[in-house]
PDB file of N, CA and C in Angstrom:
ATOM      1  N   UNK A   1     -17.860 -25.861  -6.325  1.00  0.00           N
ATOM      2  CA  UNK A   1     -16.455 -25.623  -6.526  1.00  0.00           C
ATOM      3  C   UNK A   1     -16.118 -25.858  -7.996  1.00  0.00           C
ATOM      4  N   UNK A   2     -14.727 -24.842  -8.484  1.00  0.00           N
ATOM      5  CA  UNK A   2     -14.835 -25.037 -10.176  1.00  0.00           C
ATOM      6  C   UNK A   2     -13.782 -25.876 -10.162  1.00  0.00           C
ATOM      7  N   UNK A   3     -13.774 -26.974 -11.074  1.00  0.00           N
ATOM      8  CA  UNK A   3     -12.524 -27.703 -11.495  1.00  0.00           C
ATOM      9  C   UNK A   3     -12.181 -26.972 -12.139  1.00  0.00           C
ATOM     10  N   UNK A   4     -10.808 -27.028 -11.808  1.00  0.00           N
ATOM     11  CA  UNK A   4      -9.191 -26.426 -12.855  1.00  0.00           C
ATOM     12  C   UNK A   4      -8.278 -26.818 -12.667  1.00  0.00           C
ATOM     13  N   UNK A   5      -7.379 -26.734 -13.747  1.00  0.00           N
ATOM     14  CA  UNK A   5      -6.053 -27.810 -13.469  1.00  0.00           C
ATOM     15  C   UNK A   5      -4.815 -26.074 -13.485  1.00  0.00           C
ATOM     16  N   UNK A   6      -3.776 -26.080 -12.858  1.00  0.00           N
ATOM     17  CA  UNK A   6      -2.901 -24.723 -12.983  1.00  0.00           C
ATOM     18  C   UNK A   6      -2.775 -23.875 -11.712  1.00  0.00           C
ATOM     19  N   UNK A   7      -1.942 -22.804 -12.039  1.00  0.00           N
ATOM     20  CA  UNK A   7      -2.032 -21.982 -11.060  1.00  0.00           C
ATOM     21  C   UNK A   7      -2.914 -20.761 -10.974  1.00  0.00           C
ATOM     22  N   UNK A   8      -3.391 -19.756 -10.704  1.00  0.00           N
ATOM     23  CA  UNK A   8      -4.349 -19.216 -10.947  1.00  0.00           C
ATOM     24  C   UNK A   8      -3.427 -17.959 -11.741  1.00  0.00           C
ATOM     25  N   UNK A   9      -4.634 -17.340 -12.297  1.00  0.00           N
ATOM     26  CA  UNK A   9      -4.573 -16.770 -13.207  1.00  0.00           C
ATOM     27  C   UNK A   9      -3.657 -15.091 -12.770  1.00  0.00           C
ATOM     28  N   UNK A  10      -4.672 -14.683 -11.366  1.00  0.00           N
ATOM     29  CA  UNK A  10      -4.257 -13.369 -10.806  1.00  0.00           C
ATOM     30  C   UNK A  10      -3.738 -13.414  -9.875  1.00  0.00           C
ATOM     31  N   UNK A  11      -2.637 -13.151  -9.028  1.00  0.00           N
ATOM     32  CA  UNK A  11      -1.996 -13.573  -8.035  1.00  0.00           C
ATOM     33  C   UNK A  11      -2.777 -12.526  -6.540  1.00  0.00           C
ATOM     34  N   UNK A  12      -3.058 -13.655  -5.965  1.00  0.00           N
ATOM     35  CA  UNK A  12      -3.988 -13.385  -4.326  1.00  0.00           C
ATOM     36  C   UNK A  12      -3.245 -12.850  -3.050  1.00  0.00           C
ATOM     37  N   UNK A  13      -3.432 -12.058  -2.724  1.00  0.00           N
ATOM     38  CA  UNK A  13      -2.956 -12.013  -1.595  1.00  0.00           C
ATOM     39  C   UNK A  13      -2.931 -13.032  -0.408  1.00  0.00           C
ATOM     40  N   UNK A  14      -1.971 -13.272   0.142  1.00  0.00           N
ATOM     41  CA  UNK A  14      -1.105 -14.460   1.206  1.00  0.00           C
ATOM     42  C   UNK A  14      -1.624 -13.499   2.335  1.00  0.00           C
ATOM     43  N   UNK A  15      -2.182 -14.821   3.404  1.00  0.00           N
ATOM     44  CA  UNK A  15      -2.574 -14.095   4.429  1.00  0.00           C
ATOM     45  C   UNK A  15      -1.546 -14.510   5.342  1.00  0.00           C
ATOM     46  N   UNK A  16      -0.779 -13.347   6.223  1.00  0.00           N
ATOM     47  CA  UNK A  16       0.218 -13.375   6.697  1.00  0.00           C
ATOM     48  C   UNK A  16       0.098 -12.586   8.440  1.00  0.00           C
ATOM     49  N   UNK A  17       1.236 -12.920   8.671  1.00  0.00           N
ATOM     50  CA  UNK A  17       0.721 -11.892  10.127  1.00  0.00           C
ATOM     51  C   UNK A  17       2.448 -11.369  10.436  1.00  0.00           C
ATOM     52  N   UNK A  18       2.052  -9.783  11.220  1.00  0.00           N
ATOM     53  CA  UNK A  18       3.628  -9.696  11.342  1.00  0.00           C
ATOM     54  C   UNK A  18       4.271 -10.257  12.264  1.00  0.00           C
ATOM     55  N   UNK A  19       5.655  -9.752  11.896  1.00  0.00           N
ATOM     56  CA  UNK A  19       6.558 -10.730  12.419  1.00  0.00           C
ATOM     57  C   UNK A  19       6.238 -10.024  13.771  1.00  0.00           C
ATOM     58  N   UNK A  20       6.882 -11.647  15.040  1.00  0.00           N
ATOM     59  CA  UNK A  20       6.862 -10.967  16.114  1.00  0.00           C
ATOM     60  C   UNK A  20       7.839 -10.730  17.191  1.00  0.00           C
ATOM     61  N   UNK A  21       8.834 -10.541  15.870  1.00  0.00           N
ATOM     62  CA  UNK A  21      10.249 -10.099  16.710  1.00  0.00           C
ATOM     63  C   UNK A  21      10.218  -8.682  16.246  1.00  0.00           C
ATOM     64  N   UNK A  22      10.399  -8.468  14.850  1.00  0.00           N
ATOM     65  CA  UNK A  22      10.467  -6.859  14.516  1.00  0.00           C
ATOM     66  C   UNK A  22       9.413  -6.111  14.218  1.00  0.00           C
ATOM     67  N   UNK A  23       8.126  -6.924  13.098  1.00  0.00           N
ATOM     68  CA  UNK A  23       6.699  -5.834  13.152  1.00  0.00           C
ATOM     69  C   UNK A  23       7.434  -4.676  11.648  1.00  0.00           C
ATOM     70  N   UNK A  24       8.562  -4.921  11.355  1.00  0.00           N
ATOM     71  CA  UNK A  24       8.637  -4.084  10.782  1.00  0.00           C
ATOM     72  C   UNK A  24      10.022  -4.302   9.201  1.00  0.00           C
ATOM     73  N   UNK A  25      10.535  -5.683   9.598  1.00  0.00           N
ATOM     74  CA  UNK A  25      11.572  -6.015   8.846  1.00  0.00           C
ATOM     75  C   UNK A  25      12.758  -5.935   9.149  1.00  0.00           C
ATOM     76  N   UNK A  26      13.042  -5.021  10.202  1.00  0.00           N
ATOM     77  CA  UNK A  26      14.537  -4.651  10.895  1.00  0.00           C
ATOM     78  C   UNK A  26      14.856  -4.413  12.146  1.00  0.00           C
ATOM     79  N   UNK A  27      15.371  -5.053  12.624  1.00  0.00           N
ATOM     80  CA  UNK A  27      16.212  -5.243  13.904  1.00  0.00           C
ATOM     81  C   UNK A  27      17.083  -4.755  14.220  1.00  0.00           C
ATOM     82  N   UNK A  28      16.548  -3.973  15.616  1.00  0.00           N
ATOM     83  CA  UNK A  28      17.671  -2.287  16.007  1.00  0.00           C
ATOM     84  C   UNK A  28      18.728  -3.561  16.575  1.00  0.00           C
ATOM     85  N   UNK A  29      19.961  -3.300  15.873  1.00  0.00           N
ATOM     86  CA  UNK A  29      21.463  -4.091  16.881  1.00  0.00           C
ATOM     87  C   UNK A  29      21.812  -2.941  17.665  1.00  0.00           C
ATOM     88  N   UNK A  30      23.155  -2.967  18.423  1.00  0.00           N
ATOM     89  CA  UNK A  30      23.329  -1.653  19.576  1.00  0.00           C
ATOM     90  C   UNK A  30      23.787  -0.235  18.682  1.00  0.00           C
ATOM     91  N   UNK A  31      24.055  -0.811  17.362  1.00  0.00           N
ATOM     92  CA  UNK A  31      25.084   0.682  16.659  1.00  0.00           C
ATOM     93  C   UNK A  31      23.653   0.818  15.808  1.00  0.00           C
ATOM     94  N   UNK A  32      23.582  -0.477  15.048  1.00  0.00           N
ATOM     95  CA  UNK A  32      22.693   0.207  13.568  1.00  0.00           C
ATOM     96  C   UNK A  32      21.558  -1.075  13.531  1.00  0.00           C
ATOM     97  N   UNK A  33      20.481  -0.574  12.313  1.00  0.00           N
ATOM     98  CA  UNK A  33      19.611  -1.846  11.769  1.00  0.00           C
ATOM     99  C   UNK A  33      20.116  -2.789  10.814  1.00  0.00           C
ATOM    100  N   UNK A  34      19.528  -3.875  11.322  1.00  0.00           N
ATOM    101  CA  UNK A  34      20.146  -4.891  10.709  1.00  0.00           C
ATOM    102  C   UNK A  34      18.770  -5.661   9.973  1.00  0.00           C
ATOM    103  N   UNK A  35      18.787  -6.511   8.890  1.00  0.00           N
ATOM    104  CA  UNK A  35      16.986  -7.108   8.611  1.00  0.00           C
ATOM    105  C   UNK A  35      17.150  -8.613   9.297  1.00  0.00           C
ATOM    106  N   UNK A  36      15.802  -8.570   9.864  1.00  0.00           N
ATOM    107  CA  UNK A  36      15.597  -9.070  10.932  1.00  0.00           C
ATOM    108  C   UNK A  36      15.735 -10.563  10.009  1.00  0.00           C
ATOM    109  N   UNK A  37      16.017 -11.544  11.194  1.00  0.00           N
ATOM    110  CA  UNK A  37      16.672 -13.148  10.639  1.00  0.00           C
ATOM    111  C   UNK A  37      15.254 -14.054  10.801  1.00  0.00           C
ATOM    112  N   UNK A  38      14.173 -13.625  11.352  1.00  0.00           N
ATOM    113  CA  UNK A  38      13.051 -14.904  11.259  1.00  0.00           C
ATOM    114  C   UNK A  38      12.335 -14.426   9.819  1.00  0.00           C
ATOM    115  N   UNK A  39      11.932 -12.900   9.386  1.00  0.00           N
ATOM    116  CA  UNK A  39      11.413 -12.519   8.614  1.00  0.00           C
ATOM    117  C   UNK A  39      12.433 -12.675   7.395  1.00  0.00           C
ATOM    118  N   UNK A  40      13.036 -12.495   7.280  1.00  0.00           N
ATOM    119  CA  UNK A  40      14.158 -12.168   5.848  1.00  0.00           C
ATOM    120  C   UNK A  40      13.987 -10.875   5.514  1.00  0.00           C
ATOM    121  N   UNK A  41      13.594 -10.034   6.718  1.00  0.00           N
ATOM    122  CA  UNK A  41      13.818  -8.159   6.122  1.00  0.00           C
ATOM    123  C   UNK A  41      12.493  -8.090   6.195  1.00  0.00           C
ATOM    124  N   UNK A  42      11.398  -8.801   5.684  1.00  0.00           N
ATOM    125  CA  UNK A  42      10.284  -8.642   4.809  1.00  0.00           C
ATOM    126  C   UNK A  42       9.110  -7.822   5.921  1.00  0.00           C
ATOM    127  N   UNK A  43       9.059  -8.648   7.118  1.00  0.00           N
ATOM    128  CA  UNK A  43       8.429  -8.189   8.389  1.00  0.00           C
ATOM    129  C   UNK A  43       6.951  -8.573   8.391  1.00  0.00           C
ATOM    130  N   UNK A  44       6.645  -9.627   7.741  1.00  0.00           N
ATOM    131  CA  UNK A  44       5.385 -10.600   7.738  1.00  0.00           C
ATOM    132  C   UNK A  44       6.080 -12.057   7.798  1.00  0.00           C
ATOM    133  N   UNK A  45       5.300 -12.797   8.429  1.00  0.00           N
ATOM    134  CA  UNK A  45       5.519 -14.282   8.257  1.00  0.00           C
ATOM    135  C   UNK A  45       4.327 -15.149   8.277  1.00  0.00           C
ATOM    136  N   UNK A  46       4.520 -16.229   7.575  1.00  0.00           N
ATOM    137  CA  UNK A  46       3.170 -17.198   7.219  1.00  0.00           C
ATOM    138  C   UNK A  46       3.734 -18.584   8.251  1.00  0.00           C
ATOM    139  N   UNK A  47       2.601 -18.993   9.126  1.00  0.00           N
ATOM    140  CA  UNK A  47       2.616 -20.141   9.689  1.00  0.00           C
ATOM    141  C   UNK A  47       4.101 -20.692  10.792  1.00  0.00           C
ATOM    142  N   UNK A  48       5.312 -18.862  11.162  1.00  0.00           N
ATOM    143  CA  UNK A  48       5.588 -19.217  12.201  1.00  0.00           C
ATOM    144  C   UNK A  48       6.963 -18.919  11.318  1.00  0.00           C
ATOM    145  N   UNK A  49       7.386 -18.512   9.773  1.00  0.00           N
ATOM    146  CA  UNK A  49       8.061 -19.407   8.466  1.00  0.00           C
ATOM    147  C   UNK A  49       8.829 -17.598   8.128  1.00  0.00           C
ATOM    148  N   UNK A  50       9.374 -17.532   8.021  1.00  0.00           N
ATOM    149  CA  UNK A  50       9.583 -16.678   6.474  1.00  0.00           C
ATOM    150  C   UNK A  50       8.860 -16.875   5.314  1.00  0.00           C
ATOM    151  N   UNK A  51       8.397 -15.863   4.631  1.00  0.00           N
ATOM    152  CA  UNK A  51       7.982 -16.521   3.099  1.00  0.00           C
ATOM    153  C   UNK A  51       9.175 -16.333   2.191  1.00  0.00           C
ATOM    154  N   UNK A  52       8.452 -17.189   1.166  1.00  0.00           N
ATOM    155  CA  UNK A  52       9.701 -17.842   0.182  1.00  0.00           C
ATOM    156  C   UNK A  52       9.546 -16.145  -0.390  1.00  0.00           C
ATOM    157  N   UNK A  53      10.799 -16.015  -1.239  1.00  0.00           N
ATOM    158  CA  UNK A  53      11.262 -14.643  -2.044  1.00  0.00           C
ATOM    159  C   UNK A  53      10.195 -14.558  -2.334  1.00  0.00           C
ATOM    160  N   UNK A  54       9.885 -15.410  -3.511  1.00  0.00           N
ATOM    161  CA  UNK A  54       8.463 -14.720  -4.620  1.00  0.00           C
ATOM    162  C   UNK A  54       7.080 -14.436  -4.338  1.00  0.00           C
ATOM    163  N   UNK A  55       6.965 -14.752  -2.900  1.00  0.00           N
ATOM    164  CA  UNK A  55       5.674 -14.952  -2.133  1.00  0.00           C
ATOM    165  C   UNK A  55       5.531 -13.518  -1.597  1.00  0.00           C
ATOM    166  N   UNK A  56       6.733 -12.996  -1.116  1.00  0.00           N
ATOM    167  CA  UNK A  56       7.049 -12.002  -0.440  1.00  0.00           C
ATOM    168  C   UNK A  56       7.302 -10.564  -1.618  1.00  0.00           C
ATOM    169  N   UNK A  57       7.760 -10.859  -2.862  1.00  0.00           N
ATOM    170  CA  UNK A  57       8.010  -9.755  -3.344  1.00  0.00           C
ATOM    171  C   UNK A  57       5.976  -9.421  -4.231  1.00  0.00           C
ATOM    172  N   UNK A  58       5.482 -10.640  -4.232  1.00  0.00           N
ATOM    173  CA  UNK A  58       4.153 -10.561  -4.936  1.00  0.00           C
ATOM    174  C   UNK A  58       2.701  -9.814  -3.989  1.00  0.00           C
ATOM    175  N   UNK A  59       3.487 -10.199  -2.297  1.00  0.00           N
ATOM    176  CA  UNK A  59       3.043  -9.398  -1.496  1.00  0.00           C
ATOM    177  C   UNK A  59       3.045  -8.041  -1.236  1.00  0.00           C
ATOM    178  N   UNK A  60       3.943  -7.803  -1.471  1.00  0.00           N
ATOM    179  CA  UNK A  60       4.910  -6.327  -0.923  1.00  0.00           C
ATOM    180  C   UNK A  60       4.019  -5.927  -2.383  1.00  0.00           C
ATOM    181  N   UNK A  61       4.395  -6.176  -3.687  1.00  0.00           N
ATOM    182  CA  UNK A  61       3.315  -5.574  -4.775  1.00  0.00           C
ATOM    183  C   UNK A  61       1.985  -4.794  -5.136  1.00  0.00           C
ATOM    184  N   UNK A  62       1.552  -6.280  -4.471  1.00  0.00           N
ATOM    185  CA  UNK A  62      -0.201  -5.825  -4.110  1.00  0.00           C
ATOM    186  C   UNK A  62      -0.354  -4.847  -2.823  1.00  0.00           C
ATOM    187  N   UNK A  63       0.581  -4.955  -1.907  1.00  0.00           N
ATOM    188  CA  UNK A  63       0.360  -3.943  -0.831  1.00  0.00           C
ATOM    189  C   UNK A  63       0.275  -2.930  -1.109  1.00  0.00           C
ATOM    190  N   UNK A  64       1.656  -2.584  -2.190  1.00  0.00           N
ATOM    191  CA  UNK A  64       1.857  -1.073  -2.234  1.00  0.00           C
ATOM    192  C   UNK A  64       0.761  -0.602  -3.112  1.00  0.00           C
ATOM    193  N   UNK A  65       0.153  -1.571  -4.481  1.00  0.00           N
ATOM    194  CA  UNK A  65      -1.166  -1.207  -5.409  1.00  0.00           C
ATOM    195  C   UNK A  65      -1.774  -0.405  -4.525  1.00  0.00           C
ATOM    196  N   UNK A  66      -1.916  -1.325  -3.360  1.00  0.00           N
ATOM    197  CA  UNK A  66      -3.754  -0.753  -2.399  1.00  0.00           C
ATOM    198  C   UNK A  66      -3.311   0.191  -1.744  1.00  0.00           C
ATOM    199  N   UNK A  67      -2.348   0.568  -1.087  1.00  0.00           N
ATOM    200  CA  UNK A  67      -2.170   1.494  -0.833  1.00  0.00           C
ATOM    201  C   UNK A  67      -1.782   3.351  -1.914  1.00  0.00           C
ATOM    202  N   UNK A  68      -1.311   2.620  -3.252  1.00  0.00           N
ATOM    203  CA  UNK A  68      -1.827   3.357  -3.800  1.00  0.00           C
ATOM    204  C   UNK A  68      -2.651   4.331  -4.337  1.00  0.00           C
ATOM    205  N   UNK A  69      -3.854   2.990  -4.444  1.00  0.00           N
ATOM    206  CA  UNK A  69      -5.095   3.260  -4.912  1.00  0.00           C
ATOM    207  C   UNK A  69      -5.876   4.198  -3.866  1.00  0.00           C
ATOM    208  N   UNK A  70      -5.675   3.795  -2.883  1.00  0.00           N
ATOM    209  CA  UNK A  70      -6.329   4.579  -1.708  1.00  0.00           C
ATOM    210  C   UNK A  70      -5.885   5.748  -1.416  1.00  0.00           C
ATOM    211  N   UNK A  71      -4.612   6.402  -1.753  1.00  0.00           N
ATOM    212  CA  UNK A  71      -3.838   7.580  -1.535  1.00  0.00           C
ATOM    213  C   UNK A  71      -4.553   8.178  -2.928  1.00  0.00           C
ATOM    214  N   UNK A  72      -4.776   7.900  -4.246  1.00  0.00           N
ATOM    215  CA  UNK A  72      -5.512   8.537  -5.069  1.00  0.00           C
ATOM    216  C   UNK A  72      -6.781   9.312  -5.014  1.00  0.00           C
ATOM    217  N   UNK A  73      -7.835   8.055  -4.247  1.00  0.00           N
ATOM    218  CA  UNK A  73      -9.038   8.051  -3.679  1.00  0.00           C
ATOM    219  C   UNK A  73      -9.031   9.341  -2.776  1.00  0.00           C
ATOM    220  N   UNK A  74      -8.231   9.137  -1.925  1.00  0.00           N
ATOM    221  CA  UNK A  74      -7.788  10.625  -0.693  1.00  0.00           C
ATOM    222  C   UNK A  74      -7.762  11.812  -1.243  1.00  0.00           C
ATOM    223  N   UNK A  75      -6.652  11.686  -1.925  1.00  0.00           N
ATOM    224  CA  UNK A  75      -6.315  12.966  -3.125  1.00  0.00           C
ATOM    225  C   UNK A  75      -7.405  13.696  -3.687  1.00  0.00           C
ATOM    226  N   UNK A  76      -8.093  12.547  -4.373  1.00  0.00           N
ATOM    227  CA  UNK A  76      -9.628  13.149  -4.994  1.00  0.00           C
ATOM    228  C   UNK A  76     -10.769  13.670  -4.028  1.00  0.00           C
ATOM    229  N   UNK A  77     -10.912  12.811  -3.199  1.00  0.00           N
ATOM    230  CA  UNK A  77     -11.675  13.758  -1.996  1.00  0.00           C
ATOM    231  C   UNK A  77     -11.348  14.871  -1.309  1.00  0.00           C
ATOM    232  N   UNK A  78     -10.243  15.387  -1.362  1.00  0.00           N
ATOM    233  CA  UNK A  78      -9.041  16.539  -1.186  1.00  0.00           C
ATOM    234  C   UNK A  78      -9.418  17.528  -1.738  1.00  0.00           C
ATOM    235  N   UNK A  79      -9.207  17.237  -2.745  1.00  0.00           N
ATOM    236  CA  UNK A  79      -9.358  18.359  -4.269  1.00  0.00           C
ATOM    237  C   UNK A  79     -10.761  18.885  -4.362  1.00  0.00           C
ATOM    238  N   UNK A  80     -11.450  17.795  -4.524  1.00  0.00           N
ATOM    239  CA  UNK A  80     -12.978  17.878  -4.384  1.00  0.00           C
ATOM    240  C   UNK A  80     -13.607  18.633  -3.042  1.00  0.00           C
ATOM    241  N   UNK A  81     -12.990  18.418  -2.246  1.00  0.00           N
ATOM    242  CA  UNK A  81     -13.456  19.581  -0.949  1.00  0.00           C
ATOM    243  C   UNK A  81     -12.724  20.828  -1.069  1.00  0.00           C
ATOM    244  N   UNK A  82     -11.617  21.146  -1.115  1.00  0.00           N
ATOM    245  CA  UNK A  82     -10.951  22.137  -1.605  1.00  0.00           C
ATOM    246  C   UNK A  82     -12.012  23.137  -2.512  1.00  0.00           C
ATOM    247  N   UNK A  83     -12.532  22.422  -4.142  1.00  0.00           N
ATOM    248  CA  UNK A  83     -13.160  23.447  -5.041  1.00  0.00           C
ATOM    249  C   UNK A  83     -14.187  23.631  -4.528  1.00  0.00           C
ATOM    250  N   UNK A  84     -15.101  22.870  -3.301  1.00  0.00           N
ATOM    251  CA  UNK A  84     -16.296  23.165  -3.144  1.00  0.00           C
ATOM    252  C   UNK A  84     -16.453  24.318  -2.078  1.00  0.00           C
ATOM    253  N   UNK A  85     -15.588  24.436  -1.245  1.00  0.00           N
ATOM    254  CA  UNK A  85     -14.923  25.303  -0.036  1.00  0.00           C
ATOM    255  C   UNK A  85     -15.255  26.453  -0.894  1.00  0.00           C
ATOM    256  N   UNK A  86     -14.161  26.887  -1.682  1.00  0.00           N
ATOM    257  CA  UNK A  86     -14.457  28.376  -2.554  1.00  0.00           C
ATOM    258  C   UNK A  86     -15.625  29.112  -2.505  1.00  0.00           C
ATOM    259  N   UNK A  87     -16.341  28.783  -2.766  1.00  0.00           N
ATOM    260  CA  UNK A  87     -18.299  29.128  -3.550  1.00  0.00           C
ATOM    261  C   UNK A  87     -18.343  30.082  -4.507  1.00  0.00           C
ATOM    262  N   UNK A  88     -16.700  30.310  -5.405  1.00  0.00           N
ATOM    263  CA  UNK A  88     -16.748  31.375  -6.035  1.00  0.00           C
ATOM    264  C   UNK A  88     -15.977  30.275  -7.447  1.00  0.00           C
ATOM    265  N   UNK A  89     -17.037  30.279  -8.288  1.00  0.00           N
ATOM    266  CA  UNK A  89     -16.229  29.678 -10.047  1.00  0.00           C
ATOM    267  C   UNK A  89     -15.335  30.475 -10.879  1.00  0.00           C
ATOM    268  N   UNK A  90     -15.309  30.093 -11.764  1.00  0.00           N
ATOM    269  CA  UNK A  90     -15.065  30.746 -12.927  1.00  0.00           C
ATOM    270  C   UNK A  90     -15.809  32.641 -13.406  1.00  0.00           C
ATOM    271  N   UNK A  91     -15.358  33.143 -13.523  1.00  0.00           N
ATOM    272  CA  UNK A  91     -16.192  34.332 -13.976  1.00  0.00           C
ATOM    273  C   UNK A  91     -16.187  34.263 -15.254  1.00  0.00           C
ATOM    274  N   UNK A  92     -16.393  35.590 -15.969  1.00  0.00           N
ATOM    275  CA  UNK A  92     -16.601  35.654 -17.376  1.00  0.00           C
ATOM    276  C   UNK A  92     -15.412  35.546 -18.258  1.00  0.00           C
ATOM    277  N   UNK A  93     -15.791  34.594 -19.323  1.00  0.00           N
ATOM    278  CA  UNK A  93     -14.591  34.208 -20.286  1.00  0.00           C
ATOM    279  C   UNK A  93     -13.334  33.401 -19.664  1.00  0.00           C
ATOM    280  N   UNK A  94     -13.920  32.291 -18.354  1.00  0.00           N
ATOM    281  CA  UNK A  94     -13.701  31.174 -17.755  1.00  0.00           C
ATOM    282  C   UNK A  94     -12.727  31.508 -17.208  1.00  0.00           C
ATOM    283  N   UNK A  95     -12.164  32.349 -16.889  1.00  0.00           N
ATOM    284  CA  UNK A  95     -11.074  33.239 -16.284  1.00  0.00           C
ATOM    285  C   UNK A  95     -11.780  33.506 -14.614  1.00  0.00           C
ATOM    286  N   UNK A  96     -10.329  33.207 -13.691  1.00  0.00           N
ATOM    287  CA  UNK A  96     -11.188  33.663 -11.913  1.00  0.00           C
ATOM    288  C   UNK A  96     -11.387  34.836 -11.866  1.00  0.00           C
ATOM    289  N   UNK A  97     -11.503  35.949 -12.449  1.00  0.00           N
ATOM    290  CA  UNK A  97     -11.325  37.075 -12.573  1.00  0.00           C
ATOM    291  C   UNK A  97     -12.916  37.450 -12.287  1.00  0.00           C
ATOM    292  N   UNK A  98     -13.586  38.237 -11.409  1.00  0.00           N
ATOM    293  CA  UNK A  98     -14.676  38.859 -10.859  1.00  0.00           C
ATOM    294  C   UNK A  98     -15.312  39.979 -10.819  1.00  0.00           C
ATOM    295  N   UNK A  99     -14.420  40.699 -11.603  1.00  0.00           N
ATOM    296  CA  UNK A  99     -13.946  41.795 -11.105  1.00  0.00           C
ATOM    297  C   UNK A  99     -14.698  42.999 -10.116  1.00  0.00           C
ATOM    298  N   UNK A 100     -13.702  42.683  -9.028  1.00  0.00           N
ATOM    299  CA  UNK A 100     -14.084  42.968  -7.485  1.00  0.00           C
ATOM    300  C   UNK A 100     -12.664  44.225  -7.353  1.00  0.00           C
TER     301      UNK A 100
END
């Protein structure tokens, strides 16, 4: 184990579980949604708790990163099957032009 004195350097993801009133942050009332009162809107909770604001907005952060990152990843495998599908490149003077 490393001694260190501080908080860490990169902020970790909080292991959390959803909430298990809403699952989602909001609570259908009979007219409209309302954000749900055990979660604080957020729709994860740690140890039964709400998390504190900053716990929750540093979460919601990194979530959306990875989900990011992974919608990129998709994209590129997309694209990449897409040009390979074709079997027809570039013709002469890098133009699609074949002439067919």
């Amino acid at each position: 184990m490393k001694k260190r004195t501080g908080p860490d350097l990169a902020p970790m993801k909080i292991e959390t579980e959803r909430c298990p009133d809403c699952a989602r942050g909001f609570a259908q009332g009979m007219f409209y949604k309302m954000p749900c009162i055990t979660c604080a809107g957020v729709g994860r909770i740690k140890d039964g708790k709400a998390l504190p604001e900053q716990d929750a907005i540093t979460l919601l952060r990194i979530t959306l990163n990875e989900q990011i990152d992974e919608n990129r990843k998709l994209r590129l495998k997309i694209s990449e099957l897409r040009d390979g599908e074709s079997g027809r490149g570039y013709g002469a003077g890098g133009s699609r032009y074949h002439g067919d």
